[in-house]
N, C-alpha and C. Protein backbone atom coordinates (compact mmCIF):
# COMPACT_ATOMS: atom_id res chain seq x y z
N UNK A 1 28.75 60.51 23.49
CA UNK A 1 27.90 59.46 22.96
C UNK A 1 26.77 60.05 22.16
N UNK A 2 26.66 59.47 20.79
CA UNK A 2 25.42 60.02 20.35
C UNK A 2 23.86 59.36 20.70
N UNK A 3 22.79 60.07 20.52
CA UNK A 3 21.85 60.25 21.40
C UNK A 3 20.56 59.66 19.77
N UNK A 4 19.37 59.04 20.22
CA UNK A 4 18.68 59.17 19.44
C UNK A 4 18.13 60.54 19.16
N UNK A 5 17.83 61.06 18.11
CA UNK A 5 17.67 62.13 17.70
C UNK A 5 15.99 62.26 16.71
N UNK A 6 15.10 62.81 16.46
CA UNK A 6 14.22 62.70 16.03
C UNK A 6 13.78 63.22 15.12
N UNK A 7 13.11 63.09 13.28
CA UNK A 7 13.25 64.29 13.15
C UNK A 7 11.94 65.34 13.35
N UNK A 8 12.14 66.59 12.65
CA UNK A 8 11.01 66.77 13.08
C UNK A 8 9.24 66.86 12.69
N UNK A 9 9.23 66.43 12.01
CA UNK A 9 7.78 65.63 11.40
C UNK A 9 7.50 64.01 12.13
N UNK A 10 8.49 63.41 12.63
CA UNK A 10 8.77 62.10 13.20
C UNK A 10 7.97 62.10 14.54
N UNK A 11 6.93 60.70 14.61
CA UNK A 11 6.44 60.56 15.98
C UNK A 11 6.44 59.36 16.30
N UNK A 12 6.85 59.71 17.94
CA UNK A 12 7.56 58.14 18.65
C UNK A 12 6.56 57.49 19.31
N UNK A 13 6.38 56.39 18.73
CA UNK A 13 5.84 55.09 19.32
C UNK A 13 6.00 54.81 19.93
N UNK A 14 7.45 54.44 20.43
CA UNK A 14 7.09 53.34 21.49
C UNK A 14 9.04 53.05 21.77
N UNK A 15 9.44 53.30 22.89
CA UNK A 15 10.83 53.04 23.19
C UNK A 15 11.06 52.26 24.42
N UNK A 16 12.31 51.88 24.38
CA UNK A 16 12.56 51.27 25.71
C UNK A 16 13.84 50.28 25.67
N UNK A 17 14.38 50.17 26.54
CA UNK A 17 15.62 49.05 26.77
C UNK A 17 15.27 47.21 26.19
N UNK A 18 15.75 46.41 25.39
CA UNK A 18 16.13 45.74 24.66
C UNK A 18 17.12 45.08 24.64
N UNK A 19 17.36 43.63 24.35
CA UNK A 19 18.54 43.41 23.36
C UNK A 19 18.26 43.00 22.36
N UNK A 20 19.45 43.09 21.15
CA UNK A 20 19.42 43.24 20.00
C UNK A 20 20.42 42.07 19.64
N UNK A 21 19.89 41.09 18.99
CA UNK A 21 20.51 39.48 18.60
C UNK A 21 20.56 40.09 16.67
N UNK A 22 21.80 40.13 16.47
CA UNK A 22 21.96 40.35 14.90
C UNK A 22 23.22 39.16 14.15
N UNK A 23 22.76 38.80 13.26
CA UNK A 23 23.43 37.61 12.43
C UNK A 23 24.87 38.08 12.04
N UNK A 24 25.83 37.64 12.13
CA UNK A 24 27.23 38.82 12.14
C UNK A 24 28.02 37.19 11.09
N UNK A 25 28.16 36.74 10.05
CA UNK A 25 28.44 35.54 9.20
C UNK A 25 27.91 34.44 10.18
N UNK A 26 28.07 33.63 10.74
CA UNK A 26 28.19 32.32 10.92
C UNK A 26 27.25 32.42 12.41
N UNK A 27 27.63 33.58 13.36
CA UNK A 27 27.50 33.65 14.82
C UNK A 27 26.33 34.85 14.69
N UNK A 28 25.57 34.98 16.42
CA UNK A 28 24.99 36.08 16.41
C UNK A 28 25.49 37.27 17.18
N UNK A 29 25.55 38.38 16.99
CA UNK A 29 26.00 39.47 17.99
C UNK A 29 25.25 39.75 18.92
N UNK A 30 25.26 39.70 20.13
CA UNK A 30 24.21 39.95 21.17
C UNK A 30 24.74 41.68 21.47
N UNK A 31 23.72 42.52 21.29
CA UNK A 31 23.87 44.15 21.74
C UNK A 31 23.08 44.35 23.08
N UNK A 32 23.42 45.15 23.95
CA UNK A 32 21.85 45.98 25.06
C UNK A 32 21.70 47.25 24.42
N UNK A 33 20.56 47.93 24.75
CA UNK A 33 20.64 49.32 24.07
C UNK A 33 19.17 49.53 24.34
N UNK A 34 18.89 50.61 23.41
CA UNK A 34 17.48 51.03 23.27
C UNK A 34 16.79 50.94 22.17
N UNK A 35 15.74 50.61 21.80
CA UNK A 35 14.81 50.43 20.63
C UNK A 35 14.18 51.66 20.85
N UNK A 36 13.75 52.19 19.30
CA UNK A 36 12.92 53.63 19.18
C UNK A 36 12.01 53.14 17.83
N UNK A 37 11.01 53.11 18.14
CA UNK A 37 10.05 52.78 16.92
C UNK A 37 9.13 54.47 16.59
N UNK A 38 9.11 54.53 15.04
CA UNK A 38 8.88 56.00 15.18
C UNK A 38 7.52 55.37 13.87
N UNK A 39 6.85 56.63 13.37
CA UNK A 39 6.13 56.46 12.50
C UNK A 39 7.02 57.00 11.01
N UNK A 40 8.63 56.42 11.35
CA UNK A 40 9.00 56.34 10.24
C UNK A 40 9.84 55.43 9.83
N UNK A 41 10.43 54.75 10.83
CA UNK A 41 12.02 53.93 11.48
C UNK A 41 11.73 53.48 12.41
N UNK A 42 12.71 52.37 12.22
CA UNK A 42 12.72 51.78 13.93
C UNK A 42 14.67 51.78 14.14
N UNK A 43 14.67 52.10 15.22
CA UNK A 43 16.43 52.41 15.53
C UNK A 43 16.51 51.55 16.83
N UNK A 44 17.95 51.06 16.57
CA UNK A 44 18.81 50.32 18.14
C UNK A 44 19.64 51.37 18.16
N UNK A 45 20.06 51.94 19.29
CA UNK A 45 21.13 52.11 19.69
C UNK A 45 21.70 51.85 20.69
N UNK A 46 22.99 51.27 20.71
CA UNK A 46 23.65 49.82 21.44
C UNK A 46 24.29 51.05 22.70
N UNK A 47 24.24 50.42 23.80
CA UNK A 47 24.25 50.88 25.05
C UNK A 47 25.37 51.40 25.50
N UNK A 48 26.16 50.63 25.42
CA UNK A 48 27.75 50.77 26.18
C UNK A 48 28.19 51.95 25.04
N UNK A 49 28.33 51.74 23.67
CA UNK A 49 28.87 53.29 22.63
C UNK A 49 28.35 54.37 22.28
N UNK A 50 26.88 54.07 22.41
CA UNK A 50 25.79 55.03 22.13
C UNK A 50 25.73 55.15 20.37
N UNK A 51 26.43 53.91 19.48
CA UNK A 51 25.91 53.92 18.48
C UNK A 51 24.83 53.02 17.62
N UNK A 52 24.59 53.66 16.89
CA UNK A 52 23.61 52.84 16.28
C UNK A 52 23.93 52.17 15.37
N UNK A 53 23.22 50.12 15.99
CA UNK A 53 23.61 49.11 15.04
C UNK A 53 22.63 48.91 14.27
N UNK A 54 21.35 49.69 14.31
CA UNK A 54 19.91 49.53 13.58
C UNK A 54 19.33 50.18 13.11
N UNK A 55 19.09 50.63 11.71
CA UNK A 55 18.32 51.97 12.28
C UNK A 55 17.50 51.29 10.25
N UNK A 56 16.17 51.18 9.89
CA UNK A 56 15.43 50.71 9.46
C UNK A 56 14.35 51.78 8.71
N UNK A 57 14.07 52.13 7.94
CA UNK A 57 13.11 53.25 7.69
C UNK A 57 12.18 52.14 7.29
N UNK A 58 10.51 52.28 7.85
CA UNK A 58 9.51 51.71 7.37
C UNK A 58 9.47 50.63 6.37
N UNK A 59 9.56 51.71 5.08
CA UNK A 59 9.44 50.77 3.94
C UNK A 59 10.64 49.80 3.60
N UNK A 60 11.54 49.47 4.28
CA UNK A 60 13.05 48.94 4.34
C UNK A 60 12.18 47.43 5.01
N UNK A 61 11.19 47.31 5.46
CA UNK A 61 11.07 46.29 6.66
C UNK A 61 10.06 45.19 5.93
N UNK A 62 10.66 44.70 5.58
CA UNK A 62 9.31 43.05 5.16
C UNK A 62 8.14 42.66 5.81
N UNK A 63 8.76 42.79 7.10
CA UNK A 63 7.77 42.54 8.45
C UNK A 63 8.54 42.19 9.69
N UNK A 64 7.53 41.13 10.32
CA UNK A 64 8.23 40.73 11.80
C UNK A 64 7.37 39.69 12.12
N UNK A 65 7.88 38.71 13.12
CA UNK A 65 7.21 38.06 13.74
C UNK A 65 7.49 37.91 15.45
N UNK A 66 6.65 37.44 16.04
CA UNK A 66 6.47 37.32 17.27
C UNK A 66 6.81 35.68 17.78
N UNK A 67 7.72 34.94 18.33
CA UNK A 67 7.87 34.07 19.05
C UNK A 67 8.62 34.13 20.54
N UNK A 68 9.39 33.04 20.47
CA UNK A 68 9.72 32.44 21.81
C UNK A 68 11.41 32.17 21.43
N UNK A 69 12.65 32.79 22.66
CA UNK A 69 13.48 32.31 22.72
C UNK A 69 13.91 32.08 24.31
N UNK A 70 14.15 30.93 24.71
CA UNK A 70 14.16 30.60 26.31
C UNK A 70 12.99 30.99 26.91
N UNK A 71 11.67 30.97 26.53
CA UNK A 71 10.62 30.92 27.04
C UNK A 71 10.54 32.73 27.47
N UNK A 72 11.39 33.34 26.49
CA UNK A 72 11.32 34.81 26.55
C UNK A 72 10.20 35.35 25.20
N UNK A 73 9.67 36.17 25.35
CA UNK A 73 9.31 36.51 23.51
C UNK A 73 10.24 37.47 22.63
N UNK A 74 10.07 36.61 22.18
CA UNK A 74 11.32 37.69 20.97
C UNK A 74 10.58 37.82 19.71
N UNK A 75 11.27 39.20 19.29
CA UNK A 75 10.44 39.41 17.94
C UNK A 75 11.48 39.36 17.04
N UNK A 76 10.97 38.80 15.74
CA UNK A 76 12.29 38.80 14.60
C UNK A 76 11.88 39.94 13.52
N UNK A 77 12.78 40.86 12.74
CA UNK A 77 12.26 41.90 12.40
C UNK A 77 13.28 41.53 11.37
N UNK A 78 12.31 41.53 10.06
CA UNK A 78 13.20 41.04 8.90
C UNK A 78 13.17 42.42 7.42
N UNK A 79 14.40 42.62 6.97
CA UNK A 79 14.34 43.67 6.20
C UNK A 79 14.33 42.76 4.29
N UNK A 80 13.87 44.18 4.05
CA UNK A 80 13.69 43.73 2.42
C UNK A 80 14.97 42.94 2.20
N UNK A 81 16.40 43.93 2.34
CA UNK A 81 17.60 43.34 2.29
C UNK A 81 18.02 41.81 2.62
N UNK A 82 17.10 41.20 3.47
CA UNK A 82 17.25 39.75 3.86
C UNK A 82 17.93 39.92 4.98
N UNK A 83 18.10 40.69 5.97
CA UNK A 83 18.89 40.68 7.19
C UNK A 83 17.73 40.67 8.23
N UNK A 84 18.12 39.96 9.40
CA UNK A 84 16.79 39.58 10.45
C UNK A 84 17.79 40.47 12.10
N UNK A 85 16.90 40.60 12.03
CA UNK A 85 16.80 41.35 13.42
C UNK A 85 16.39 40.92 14.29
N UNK A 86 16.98 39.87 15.93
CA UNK A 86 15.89 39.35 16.81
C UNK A 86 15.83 40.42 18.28
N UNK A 87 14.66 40.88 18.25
CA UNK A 87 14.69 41.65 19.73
C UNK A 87 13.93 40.96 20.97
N UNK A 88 14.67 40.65 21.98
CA UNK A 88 14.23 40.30 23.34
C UNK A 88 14.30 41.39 24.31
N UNK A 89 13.47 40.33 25.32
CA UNK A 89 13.74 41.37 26.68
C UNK A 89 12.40 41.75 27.09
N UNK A 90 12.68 42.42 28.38
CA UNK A 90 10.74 42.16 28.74
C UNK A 90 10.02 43.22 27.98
N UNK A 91 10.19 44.12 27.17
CA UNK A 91 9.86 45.08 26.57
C UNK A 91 9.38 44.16 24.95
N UNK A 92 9.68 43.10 24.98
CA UNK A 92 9.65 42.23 23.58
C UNK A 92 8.20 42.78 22.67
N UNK A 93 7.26 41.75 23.53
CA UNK A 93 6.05 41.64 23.73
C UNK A 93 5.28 43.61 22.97
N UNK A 94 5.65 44.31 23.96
CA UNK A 94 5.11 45.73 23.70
C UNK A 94 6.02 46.05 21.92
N UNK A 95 7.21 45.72 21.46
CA UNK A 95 7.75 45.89 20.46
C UNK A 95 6.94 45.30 18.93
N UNK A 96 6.41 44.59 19.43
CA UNK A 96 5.18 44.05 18.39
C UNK A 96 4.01 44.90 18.08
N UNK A 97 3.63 45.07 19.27
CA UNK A 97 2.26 46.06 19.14
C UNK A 97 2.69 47.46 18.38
N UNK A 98 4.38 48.16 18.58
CA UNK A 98 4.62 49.39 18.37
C UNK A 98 5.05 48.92 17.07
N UNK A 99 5.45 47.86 16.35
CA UNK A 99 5.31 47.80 14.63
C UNK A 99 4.15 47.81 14.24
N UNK A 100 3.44 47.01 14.84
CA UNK A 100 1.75 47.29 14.09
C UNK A 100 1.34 48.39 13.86
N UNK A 101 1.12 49.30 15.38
CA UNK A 101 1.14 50.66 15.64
C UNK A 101 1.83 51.18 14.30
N UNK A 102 3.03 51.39 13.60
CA UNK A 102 4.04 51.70 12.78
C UNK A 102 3.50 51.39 11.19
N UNK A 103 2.36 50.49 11.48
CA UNK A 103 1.59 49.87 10.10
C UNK A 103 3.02 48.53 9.71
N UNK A 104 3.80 47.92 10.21
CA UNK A 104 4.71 47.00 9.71
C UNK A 104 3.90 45.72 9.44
N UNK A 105 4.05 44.93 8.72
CA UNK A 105 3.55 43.70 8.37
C UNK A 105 3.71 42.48 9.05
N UNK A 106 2.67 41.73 10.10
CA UNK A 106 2.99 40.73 11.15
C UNK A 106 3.34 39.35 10.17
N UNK A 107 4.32 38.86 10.02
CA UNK A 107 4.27 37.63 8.76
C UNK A 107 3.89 36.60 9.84
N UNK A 108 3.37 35.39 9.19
CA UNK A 108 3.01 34.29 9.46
C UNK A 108 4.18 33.07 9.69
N UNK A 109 5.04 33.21 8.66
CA UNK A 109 6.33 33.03 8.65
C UNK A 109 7.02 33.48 8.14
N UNK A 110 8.44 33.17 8.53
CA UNK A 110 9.60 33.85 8.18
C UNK A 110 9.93 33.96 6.54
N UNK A 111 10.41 34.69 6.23
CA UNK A 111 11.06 35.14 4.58
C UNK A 111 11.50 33.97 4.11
N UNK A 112 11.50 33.80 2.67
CA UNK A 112 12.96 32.95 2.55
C UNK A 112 13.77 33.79 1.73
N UNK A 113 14.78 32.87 1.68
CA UNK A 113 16.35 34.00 0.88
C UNK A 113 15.62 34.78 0.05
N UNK A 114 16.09 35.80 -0.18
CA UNK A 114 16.53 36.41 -1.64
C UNK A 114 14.92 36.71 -2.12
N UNK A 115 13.73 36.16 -1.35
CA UNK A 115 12.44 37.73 -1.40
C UNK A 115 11.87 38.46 -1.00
């Protein structure tokens, strides 16, 4: 299984167990795994394969926001590309603070298409 790996100028923020809700056409993919927020990237890597379904360099990231799914907090982490990222789990909450930490941009609201 591959392993998060770091490089070496790279410093870690903030990690921990997660799931990872990603838009797959029509449905969402639910992953478990680990989140690694670095002061360069932020990476999933999904639990059961040990690969990575996420992996984000800084300037790739629009921003994020902080809400509520089932009275859980989830954060949505949206890339330039227009692809959204939702992370839950009790670690949610601390995943916000480690983008800020990261300098990422807290949006007010969500993107729309295509800016």
């Amino acid at each position: 299984m591959a392993e998060f790996l770091r490089h070496a100028d790279e410093r870690l923020i903030g990690s921990g167990r997660v799931s990872l809700k990603q838009r797959q056409g029509l449905f969402w993919g639910m992953f478990h795994g680990d989140l690694y927020v670095t002061d360069q990237r932020v990476c999933f890597h999904m639990k059961m394969t040990g690969s990575t379904v996420m992996e984000l360099l800084l300037q790739e990231i629009q921003g994020f926001m902080v809400g509520y799914s089932f009275f859980l907090t989830a954060v949505r982490i949206y890339s330039r590309e227009g692809k959204e990222y939702k992370i839950t789990g009790m670690l949610a909450k601390e995943v916000g603070e480690w983008l800020l930490e990261a300098g990422v941009l807290r949006l007010e609201e969500a993107p729309k298409a295509g800016s």
